[in-house]
N, C-alpha and C. Protein backbone atom coordinates (compact mmCIF):
# COMPACT_ATOMS: atom_id res chain seq x y z
N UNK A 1 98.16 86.86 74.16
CA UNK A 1 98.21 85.58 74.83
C UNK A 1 99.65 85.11 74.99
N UNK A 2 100.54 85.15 73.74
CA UNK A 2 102.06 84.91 73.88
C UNK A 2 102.68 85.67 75.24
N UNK A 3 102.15 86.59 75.21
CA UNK A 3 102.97 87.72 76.41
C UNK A 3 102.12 87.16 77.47
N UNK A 4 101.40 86.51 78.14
CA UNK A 4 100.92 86.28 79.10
C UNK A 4 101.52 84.87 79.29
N UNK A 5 101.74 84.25 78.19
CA UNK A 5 102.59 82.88 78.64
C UNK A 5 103.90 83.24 78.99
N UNK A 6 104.75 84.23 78.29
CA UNK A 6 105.90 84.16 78.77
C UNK A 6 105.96 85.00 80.50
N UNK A 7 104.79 86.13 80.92
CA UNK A 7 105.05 86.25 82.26
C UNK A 7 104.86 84.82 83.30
N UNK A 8 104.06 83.91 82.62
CA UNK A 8 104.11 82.54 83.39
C UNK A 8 104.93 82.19 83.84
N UNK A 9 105.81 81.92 82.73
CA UNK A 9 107.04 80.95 82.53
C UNK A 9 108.18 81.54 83.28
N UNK A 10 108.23 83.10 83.42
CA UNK A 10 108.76 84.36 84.10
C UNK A 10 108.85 83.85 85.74
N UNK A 11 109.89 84.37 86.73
CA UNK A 11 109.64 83.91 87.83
C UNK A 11 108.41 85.20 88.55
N UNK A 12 107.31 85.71 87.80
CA UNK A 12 106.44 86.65 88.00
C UNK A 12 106.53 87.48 88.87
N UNK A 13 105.36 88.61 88.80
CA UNK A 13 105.38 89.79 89.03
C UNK A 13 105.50 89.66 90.43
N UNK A 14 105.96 91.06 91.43
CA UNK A 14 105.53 91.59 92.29
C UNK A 14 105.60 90.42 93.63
N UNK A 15 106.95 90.48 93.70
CA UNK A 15 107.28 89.68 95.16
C UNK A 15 106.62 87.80 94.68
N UNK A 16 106.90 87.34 93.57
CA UNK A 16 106.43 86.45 93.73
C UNK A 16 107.85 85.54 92.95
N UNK A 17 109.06 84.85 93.29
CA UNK A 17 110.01 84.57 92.99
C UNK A 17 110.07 82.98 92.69
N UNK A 18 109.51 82.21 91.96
CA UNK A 18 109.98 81.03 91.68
C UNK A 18 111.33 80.42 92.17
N UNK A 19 110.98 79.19 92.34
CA UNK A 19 112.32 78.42 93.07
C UNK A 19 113.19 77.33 92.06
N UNK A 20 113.94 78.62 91.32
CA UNK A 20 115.00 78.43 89.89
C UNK A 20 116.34 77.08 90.84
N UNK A 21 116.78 76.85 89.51
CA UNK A 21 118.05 76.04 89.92
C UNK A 21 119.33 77.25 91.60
N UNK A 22 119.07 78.40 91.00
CA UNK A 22 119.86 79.19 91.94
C UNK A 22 119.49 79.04 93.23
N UNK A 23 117.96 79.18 93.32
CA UNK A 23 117.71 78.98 94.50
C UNK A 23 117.64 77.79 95.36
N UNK A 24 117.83 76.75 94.77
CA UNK A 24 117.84 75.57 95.48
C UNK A 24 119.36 75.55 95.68
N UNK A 25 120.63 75.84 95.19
CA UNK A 25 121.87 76.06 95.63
C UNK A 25 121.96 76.89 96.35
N UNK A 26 121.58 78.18 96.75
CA UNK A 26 121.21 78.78 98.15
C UNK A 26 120.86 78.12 98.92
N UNK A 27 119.47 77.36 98.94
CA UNK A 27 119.32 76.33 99.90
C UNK A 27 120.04 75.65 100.25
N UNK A 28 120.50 74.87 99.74
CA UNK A 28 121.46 73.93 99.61
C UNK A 28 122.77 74.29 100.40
N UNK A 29 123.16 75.31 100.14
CA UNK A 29 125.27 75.93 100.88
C UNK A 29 124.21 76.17 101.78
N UNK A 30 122.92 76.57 101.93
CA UNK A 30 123.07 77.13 103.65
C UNK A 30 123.65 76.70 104.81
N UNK A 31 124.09 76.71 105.60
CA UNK A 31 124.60 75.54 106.66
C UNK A 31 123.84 75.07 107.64
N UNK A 32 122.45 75.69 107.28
CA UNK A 32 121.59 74.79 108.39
C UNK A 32 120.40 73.92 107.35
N UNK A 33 121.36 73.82 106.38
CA UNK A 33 120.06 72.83 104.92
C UNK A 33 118.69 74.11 104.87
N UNK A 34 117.90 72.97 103.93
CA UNK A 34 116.69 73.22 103.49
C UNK A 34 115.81 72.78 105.02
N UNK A 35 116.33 72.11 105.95
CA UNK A 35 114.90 71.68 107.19
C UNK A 35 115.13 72.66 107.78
N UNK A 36 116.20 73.84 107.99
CA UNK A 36 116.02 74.88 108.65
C UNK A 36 115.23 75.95 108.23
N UNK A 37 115.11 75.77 106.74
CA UNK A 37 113.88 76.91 106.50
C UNK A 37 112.44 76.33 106.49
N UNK A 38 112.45 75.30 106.56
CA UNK A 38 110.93 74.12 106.69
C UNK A 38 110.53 74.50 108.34
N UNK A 39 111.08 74.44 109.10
CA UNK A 39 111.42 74.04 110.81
C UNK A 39 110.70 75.12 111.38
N UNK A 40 111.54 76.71 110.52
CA UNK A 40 111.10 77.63 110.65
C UNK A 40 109.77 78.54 110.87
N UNK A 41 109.13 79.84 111.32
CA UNK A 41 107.89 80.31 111.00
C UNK A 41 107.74 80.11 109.34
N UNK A 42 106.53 79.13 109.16
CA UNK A 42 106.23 79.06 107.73
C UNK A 42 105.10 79.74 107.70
N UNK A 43 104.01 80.85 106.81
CA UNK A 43 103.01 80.84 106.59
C UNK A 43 102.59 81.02 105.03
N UNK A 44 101.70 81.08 104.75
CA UNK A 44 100.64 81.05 103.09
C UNK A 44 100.10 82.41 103.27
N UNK A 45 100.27 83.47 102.26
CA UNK A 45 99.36 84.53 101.71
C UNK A 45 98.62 84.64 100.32
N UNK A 46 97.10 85.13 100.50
CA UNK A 46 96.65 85.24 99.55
C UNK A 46 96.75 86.56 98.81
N UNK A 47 97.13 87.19 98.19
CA UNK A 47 97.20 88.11 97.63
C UNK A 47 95.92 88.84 97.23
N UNK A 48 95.42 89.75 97.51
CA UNK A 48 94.17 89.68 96.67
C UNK A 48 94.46 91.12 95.68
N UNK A 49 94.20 90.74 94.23
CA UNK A 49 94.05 91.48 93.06
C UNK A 49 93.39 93.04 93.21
N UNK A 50 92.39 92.90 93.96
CA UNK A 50 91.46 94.07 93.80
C UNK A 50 91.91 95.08 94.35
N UNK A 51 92.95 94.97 95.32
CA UNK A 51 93.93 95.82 95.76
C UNK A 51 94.76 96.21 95.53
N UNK A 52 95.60 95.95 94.01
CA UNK A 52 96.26 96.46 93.50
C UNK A 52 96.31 97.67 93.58
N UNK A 53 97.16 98.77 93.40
CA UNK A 53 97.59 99.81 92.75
C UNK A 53 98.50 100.57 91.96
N UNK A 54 98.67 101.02 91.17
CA UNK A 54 99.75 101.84 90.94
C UNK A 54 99.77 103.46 91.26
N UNK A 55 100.72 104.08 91.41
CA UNK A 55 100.79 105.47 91.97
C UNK A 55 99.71 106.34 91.38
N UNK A 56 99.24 105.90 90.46
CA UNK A 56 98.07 106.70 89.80
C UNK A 56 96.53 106.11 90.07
N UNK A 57 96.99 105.15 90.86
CA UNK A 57 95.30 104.54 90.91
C UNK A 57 95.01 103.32 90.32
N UNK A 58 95.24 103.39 88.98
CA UNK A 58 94.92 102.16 88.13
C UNK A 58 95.92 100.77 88.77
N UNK A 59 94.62 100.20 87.98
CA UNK A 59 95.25 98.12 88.37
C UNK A 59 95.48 97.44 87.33
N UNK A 60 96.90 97.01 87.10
CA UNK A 60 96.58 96.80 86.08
C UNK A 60 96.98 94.93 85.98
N UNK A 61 96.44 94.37 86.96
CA UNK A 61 96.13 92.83 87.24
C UNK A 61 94.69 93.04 87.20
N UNK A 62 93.72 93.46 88.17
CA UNK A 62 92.19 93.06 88.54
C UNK A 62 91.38 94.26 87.50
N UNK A 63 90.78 93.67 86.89
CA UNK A 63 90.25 91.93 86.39
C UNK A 63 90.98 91.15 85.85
N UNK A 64 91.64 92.14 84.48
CA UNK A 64 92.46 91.09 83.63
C UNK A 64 93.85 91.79 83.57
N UNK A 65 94.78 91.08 83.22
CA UNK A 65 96.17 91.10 82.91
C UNK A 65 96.60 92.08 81.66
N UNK A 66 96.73 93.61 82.22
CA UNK A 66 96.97 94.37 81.05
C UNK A 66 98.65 94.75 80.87
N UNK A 67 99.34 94.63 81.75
CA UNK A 67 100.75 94.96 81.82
C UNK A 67 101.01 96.46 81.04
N UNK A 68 100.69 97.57 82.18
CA UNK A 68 100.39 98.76 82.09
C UNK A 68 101.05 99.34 83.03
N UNK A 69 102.15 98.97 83.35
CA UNK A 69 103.26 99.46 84.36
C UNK A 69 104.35 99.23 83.70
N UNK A 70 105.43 100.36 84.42
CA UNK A 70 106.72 100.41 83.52
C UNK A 70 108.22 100.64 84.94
N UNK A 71 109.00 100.86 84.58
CA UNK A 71 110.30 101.56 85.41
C UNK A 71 109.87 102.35 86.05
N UNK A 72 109.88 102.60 87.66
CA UNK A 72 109.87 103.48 88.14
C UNK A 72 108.38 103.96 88.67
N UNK A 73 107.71 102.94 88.53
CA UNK A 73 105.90 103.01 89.08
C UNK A 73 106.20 102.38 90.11
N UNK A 74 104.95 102.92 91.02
CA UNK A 74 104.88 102.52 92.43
C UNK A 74 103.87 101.84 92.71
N UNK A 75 103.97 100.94 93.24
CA UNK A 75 102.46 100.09 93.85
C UNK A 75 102.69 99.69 95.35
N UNK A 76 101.02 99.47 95.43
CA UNK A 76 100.77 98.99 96.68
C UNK A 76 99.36 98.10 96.44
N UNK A 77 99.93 96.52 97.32
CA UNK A 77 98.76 95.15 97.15
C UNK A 77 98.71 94.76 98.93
N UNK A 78 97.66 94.03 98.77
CA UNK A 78 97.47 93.99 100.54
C UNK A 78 96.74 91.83 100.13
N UNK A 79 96.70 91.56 100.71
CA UNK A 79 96.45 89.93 100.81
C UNK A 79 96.21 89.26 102.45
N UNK A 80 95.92 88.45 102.64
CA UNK A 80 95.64 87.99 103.69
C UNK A 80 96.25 86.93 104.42
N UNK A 81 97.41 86.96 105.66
CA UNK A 81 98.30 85.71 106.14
C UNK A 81 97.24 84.67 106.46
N UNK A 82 97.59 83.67 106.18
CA UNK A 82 96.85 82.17 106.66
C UNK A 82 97.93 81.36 107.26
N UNK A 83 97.50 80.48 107.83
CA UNK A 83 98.81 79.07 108.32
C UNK A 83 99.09 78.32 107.68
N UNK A 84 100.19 77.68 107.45
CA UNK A 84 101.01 76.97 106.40
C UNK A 84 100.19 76.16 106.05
N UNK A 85 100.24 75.53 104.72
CA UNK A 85 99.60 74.97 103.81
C UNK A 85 97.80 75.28 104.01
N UNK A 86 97.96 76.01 104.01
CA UNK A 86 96.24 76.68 103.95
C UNK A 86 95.74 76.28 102.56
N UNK A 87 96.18 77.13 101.94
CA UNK A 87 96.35 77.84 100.60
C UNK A 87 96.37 76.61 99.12
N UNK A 88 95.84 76.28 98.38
CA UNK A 88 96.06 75.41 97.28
C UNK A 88 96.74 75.83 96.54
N UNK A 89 97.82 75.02 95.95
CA UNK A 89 98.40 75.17 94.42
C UNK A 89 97.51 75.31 93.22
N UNK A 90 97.71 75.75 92.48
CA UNK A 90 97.14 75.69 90.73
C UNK A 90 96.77 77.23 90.51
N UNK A 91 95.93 77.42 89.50
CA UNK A 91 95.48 78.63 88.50
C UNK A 91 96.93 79.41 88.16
N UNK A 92 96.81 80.01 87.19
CA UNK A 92 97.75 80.90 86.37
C UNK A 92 97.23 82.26 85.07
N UNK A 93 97.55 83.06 85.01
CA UNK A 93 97.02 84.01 84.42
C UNK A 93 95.72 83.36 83.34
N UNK A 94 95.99 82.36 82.53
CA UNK A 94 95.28 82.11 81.66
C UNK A 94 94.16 81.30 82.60
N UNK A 95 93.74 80.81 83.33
CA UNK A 95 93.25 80.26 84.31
C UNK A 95 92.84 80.66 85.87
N UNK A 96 92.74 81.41 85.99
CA UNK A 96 93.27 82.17 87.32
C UNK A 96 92.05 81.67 88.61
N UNK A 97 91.24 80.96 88.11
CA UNK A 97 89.90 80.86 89.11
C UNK A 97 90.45 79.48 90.20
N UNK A 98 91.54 79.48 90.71
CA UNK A 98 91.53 78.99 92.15
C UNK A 98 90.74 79.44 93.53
N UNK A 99 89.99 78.73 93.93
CA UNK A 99 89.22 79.62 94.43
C UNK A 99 89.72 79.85 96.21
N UNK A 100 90.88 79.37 96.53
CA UNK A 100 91.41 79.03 97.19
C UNK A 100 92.74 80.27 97.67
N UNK A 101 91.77 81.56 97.62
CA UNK A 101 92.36 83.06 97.64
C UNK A 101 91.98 83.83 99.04
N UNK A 102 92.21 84.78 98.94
CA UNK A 102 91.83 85.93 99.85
C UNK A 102 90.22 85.83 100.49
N UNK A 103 90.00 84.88 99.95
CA UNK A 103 88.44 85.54 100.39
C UNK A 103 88.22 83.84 101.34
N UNK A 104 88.83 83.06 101.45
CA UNK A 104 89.23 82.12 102.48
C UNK A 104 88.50 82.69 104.05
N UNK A 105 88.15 82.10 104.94
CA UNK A 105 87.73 82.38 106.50
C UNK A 105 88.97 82.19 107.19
N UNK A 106 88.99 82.53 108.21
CA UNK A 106 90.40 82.03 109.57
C UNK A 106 91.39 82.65 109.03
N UNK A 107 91.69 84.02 108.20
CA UNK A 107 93.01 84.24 108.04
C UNK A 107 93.74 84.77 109.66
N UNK A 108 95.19 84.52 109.48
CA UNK A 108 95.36 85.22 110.99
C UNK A 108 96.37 86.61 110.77
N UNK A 109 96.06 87.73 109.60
CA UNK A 109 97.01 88.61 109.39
C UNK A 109 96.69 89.17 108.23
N UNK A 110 96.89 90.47 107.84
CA UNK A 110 96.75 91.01 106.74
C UNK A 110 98.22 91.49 106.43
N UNK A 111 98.66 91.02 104.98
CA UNK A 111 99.80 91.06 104.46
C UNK A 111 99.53 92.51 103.46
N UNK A 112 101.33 93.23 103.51
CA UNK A 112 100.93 94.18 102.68
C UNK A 112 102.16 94.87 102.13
N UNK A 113 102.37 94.65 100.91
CA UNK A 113 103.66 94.94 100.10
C UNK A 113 103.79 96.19 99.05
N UNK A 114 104.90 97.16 99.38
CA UNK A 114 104.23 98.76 98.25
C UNK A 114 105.99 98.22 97.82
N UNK A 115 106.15 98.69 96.83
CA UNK A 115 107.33 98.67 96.19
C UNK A 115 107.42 99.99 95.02
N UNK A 116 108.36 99.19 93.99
CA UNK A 116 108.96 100.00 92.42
C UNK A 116 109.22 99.12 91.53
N UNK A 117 108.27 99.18 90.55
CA UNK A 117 109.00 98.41 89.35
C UNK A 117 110.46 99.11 88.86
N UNK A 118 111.62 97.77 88.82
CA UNK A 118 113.08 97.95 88.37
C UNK A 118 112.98 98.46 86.96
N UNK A 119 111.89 97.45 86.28
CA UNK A 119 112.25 97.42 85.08
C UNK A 119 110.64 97.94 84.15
N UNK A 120 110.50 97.77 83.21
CA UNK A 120 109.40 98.04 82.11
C UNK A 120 108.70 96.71 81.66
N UNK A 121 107.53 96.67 81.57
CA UNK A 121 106.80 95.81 81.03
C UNK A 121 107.20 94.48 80.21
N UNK A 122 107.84 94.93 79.10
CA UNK A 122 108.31 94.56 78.41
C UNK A 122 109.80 93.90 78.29
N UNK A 123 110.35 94.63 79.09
CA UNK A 123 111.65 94.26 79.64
C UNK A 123 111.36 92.74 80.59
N UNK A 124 110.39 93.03 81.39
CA UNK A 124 110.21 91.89 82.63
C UNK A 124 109.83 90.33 81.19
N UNK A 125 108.74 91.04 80.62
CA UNK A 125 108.39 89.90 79.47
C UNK A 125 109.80 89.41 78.98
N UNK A 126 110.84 89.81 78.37
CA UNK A 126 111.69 89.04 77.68
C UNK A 126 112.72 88.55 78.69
N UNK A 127 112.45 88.30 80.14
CA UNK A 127 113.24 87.52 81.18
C UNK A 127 114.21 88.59 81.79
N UNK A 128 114.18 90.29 81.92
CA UNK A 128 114.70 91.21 82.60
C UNK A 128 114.22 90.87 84.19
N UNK A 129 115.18 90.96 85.01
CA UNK A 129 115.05 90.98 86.29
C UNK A 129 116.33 91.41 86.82
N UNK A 130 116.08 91.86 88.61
CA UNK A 130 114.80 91.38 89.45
C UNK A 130 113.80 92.77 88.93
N UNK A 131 112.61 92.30 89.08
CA UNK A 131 111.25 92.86 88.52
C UNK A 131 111.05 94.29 89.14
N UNK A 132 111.08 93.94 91.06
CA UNK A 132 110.74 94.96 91.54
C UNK A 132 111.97 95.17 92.86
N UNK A 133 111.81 95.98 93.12
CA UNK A 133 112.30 96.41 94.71
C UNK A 133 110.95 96.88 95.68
N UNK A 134 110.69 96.09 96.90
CA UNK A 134 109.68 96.01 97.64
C UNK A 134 110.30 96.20 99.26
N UNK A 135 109.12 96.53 99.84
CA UNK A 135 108.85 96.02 101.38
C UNK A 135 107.61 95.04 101.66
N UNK A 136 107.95 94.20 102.56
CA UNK A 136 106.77 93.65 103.06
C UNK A 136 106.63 93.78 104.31
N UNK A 137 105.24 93.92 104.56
CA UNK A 137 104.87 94.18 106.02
C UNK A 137 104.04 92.83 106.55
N UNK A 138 103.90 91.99 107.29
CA UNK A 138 103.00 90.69 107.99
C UNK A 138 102.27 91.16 109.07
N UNK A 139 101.34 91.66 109.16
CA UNK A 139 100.74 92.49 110.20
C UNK A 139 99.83 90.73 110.40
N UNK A 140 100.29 90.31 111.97
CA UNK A 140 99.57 89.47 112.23
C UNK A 140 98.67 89.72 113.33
N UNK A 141 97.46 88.40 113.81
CA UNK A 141 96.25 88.99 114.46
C UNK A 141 96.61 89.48 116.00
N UNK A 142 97.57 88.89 116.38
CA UNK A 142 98.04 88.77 117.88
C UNK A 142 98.72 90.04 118.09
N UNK A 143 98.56 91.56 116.78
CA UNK A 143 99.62 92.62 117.61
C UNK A 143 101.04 92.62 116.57
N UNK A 144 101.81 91.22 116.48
CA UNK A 144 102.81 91.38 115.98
C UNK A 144 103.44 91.35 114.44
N UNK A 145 104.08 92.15 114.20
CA UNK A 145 105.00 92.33 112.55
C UNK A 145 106.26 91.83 112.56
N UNK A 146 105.99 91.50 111.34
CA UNK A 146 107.41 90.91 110.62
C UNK A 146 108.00 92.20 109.24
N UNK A 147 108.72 92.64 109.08
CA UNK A 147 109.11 93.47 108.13
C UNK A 147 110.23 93.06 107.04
N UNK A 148 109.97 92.95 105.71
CA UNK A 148 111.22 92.26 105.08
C UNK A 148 111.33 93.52 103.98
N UNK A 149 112.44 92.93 103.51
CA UNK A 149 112.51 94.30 102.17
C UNK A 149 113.82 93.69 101.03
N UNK A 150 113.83 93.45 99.81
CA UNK A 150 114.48 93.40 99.12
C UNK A 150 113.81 93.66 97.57
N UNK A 151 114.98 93.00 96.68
CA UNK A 151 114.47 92.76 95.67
C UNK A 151 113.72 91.44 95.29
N UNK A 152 112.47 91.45 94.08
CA UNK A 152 112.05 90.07 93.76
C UNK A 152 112.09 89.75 92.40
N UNK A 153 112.12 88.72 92.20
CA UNK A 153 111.34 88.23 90.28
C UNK A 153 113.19 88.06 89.84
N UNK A 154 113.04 87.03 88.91
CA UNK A 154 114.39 86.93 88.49
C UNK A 154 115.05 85.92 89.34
N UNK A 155 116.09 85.66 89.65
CA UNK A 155 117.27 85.06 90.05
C UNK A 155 117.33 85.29 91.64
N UNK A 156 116.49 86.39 92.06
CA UNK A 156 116.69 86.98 93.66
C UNK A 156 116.11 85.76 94.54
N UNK A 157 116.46 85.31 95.06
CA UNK A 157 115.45 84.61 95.92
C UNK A 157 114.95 84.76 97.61
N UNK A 158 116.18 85.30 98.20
CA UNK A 158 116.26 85.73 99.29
C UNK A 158 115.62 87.18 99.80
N UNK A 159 114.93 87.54 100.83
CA UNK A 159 114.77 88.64 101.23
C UNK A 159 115.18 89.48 102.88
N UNK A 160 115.94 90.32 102.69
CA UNK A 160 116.09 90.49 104.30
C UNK A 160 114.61 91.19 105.59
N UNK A 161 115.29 90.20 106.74
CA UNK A 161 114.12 90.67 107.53
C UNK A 161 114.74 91.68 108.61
N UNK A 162 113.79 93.05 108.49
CA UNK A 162 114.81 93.66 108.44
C UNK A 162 113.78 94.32 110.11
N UNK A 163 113.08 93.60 110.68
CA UNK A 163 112.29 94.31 111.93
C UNK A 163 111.01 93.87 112.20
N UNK A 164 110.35 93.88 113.30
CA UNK A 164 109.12 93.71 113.22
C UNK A 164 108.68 94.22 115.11
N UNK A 165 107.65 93.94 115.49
CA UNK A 165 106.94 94.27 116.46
C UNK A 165 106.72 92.82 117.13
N UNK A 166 106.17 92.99 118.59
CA UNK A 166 105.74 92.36 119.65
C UNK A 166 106.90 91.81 119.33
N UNK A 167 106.50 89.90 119.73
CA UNK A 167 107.61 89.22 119.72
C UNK A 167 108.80 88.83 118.78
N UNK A 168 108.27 89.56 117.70
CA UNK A 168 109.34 89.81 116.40
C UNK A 168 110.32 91.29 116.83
N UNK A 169 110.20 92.05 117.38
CA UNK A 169 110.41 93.16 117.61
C UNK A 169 112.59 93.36 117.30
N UNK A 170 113.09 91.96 117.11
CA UNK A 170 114.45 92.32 117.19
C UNK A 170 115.23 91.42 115.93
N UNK A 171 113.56 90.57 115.27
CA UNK A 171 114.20 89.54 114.12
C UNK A 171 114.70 90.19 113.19
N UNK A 172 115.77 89.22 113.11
CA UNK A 172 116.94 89.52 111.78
C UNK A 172 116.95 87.90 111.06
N UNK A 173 117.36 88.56 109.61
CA UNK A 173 117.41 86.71 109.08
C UNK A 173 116.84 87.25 107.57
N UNK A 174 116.34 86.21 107.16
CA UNK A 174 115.79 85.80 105.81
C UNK A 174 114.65 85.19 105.03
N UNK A 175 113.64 85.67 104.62
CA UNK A 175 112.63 84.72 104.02
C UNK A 175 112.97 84.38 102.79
N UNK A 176 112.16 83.38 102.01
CA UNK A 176 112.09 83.23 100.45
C UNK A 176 110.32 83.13 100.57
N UNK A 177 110.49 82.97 99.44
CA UNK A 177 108.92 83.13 99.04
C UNK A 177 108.99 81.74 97.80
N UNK A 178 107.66 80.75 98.22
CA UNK A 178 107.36 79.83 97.19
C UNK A 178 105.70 80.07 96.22
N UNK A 179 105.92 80.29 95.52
CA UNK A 179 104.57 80.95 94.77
C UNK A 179 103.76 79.41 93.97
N UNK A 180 102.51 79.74 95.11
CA UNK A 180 101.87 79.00 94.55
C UNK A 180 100.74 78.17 93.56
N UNK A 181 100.52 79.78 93.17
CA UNK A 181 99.48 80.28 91.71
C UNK A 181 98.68 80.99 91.87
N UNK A 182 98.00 80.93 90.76
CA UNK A 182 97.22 82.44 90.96
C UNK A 182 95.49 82.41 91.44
N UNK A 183 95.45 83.13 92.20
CA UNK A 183 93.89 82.75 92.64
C UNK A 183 92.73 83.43 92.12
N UNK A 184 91.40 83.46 92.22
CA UNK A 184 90.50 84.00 92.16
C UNK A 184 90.54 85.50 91.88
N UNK A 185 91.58 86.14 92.64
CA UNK A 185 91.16 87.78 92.44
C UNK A 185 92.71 88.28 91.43
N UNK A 186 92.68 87.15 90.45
CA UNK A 186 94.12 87.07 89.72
C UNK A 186 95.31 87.61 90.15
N UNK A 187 95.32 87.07 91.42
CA UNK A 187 97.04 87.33 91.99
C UNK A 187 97.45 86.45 92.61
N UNK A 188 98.56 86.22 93.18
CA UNK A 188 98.93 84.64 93.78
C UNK A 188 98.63 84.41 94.93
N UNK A 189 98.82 83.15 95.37
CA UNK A 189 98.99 82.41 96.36
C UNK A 189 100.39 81.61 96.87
N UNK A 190 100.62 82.76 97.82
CA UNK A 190 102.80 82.01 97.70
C UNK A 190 102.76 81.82 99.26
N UNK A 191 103.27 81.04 99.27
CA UNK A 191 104.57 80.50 101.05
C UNK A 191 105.38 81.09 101.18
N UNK A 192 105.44 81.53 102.35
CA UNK A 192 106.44 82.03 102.85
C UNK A 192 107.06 81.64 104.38
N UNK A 193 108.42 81.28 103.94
CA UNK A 193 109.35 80.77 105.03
C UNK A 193 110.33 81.64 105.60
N UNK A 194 110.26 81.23 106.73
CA UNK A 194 111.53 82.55 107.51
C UNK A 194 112.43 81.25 107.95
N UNK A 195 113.15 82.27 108.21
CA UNK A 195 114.82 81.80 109.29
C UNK A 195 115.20 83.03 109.96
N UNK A 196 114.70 82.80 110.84
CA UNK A 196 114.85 84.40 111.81
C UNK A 196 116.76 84.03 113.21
N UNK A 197 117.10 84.43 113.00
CA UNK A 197 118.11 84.57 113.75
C UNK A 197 117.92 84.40 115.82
């Protein structure tokens, strides 16, 4: 239970980056403020748990929280885009039944992120970061992608956008990610804001 409070308190797993004192001073020097990333394409993903993987198959979020991944494992989670403020705040590992997840109607996109854990289990538990190195893909309903890729968890807050399709087909720029708890299929529910160039 101790180790599940401190991944709480953690800016958590797997592309999900809390908005630390650092990141609001990023915000902040940007030179187009914080209303330029508000102004921006905003949307809400649900993450859904049951899709977890690691390179071997196993999940080790859905059902429960075993922290059975280490350095150098590979995963792949898939979740569902919705439109900004879709999505409710609350649940957290010890709590996780928001019901206000993936399994929602009207999504307009299936979201889908494979990465590498940086670090070890245990390492991430005693405040080691950033957690992972990822891609994200925004496969939305209309045809078009958004593609980002950096590091997450820890101090990172920024991610580059590094391509996408249809009318994204030439965006460059930056998302952050605001995580908004954990839902029903025990994985989160986070915002995500662009500033596309």
């Amino acid at each position: 239970m101790k180790l599940v409070r401190q991944l709480m308190a953690l800016p958590v797993l797997l592309g999900l980056t809390t908005l630390t004192s650092i990141q609001s001073n990023a915000l902040a020097s940007d030179s187009h403020s914080h209303r330029a990333w508000s102004d921006k394409l905003v949307v809400d993903v649900a993450m859904d748990g049951r899709t977890w993987r690691l390179g071997d198959g196993s999940n080790p979020f859905y059902p429960t929280l075993t922290g059975q991944f280490g350095r150098g494992n590979t995963f792949i989670v898939t979740g569902h885009i919705y439109k900004a403020n879709t999505l409710a705040s609350g649940g957290d590992f010890n709590q996780p039944g928001n019901p206000a997840g993936p399994n929602l109607p009207e999504p307009i996109g299936t979201w889908v992120c494979r990465g590498t854990f940086n670090l070890d289990f245990g390492d991430i538990a005693n405040g080691g970061a950033p957690h992972v190195t990822s891609t994200q893909f925004f496969y939305f309903d209309d045809g078009t992608t958004i593609v980002t890729d950096g590091a997450e968890g820890g101090a990172i807050t920024l991610r580059a956008v590094i391509g996408g399709t249809g009318r994204y087909r030439n965006a460059k720029g930056e998302s952050i990610e605001t995580p908004l708890g954990v839902n029903d299929t025990n994985l989160f529910n986070v915002r995500f804001r662009f500033k596309l160039d």
